[in-house]
N, C-alpha and C. Protein backbone atom coordinates (compact mmCIF):
# COMPACT_ATOMS: atom_id res chain seq x y z
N UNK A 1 -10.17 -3.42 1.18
CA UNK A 1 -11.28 -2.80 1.86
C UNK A 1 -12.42 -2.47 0.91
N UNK A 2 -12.18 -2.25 -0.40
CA UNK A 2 -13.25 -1.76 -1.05
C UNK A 2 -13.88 -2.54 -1.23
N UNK A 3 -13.99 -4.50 -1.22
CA UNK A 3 -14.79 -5.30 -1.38
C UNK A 3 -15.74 -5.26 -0.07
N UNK A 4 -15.57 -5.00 1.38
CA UNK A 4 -16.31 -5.28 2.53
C UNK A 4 -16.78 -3.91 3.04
N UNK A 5 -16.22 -2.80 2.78
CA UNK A 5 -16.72 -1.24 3.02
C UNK A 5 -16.87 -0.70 1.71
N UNK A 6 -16.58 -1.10 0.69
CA UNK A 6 -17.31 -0.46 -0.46
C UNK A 6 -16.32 1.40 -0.26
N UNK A 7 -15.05 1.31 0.28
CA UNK A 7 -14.27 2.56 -0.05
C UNK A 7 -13.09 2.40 -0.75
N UNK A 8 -12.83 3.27 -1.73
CA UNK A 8 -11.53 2.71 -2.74
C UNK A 8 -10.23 2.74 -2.28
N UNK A 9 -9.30 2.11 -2.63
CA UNK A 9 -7.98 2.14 -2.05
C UNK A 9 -7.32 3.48 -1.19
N UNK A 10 -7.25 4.20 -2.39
CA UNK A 10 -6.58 5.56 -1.91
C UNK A 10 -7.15 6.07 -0.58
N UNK A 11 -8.56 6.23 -0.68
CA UNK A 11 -9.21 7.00 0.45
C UNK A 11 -8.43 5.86 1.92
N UNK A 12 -9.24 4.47 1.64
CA UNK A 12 -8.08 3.89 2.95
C UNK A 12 -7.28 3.84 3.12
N UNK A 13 -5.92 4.28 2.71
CA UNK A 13 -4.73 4.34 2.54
C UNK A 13 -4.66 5.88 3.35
N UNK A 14 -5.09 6.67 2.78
CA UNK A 14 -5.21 8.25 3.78
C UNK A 14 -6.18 8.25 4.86
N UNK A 15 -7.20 7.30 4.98
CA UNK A 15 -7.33 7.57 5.77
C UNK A 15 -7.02 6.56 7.49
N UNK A 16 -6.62 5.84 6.97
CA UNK A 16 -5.50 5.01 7.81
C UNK A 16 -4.30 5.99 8.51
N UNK A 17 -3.58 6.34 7.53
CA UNK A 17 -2.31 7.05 7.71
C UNK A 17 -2.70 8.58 8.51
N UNK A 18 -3.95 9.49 8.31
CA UNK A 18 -4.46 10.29 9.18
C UNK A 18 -5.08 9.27 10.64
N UNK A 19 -5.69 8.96 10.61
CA UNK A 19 -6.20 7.96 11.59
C UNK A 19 -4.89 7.47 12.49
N UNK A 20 -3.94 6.82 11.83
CA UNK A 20 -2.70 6.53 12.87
C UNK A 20 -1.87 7.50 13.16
N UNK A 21 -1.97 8.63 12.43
CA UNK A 21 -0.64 9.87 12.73
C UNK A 21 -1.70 10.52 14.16
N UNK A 22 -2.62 10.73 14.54
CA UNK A 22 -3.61 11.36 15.55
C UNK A 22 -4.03 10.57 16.67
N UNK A 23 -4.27 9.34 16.61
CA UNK A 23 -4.41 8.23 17.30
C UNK A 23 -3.99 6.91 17.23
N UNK A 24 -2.88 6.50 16.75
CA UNK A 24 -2.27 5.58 16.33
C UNK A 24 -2.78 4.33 15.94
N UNK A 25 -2.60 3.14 15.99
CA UNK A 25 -3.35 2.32 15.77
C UNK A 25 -4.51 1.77 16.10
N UNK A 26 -5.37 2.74 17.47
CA UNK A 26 -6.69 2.67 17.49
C UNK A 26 -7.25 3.33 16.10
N UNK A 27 -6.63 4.57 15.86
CA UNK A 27 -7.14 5.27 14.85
C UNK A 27 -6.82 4.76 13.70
N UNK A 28 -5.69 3.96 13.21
CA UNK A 28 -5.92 4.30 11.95
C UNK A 28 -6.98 2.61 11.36
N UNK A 29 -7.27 1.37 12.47
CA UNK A 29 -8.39 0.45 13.01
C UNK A 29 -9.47 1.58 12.54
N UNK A 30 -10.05 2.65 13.45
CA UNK A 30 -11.09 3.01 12.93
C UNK A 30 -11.30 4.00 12.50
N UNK A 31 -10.14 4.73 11.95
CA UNK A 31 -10.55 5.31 10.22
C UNK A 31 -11.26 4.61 9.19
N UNK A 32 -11.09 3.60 8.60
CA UNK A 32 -11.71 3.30 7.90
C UNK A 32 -13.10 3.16 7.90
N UNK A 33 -13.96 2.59 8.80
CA UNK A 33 -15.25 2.57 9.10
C UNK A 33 -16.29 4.20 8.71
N UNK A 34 -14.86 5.56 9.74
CA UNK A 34 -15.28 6.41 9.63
C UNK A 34 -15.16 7.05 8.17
N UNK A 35 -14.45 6.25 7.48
CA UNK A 35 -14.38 7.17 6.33
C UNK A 35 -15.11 6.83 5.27
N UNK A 36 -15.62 5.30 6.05
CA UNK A 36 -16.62 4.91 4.72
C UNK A 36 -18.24 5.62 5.18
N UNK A 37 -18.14 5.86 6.67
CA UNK A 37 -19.52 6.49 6.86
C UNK A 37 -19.49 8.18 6.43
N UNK A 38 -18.42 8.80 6.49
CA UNK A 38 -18.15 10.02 6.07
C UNK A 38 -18.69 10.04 3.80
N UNK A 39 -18.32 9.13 3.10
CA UNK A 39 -18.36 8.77 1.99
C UNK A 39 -20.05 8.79 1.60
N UNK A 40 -20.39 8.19 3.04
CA UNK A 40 -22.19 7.69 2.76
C UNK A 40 -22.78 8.97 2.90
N UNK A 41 -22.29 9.63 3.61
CA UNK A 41 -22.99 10.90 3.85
C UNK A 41 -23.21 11.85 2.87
N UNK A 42 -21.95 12.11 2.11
CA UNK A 42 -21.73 13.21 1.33
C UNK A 42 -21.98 12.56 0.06
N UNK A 43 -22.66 10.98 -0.17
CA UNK A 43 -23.02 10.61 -1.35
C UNK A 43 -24.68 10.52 -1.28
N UNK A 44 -24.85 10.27 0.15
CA UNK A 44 -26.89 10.16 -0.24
C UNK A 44 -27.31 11.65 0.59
N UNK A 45 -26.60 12.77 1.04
CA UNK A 45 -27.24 13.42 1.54
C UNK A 45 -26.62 15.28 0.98
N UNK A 46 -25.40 15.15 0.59
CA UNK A 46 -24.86 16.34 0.12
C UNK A 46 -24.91 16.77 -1.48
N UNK A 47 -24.73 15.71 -2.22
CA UNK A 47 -24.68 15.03 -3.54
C UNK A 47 -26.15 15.36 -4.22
N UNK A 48 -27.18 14.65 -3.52
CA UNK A 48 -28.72 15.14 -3.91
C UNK A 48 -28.98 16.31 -3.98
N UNK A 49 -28.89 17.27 -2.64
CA UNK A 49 -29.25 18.53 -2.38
C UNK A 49 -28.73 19.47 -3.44
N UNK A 50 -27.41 19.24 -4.21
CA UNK A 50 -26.58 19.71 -4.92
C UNK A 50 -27.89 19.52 -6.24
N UNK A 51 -27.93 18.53 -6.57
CA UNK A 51 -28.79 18.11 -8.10
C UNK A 51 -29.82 19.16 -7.99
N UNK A 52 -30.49 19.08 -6.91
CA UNK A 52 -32.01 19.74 -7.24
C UNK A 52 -31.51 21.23 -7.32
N UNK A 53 -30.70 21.99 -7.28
CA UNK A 53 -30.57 23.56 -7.25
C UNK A 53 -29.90 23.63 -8.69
């Protein structure tokens, strides 16, 4: 996954395994997507705000 979503192993690996323990294999299908958009967030929008203070 980290070559086509750009998220590293581990994170898809947990977040698969949360994703299927809550919604089973719909979820742990689209965990990953969500966890690479969860990743984008807290890297171009939480991450910055942090620098400037």
């Amino acid at each position: 996954m980290k070559s086509s979503v750009d998220v590293p192993a581990a994170t898809t690996i947990v977040a698969a395994l949360i994703g299927g323990a809550l919604l089973g294999i719909v979820g742990a299908l689209l965990s990953i997507p969500v966890a690479a958009a969860i990743q984008l967030i807290v890297s171009e929008v939480v991450l910055p705000r942090q620098e400037h203070h």
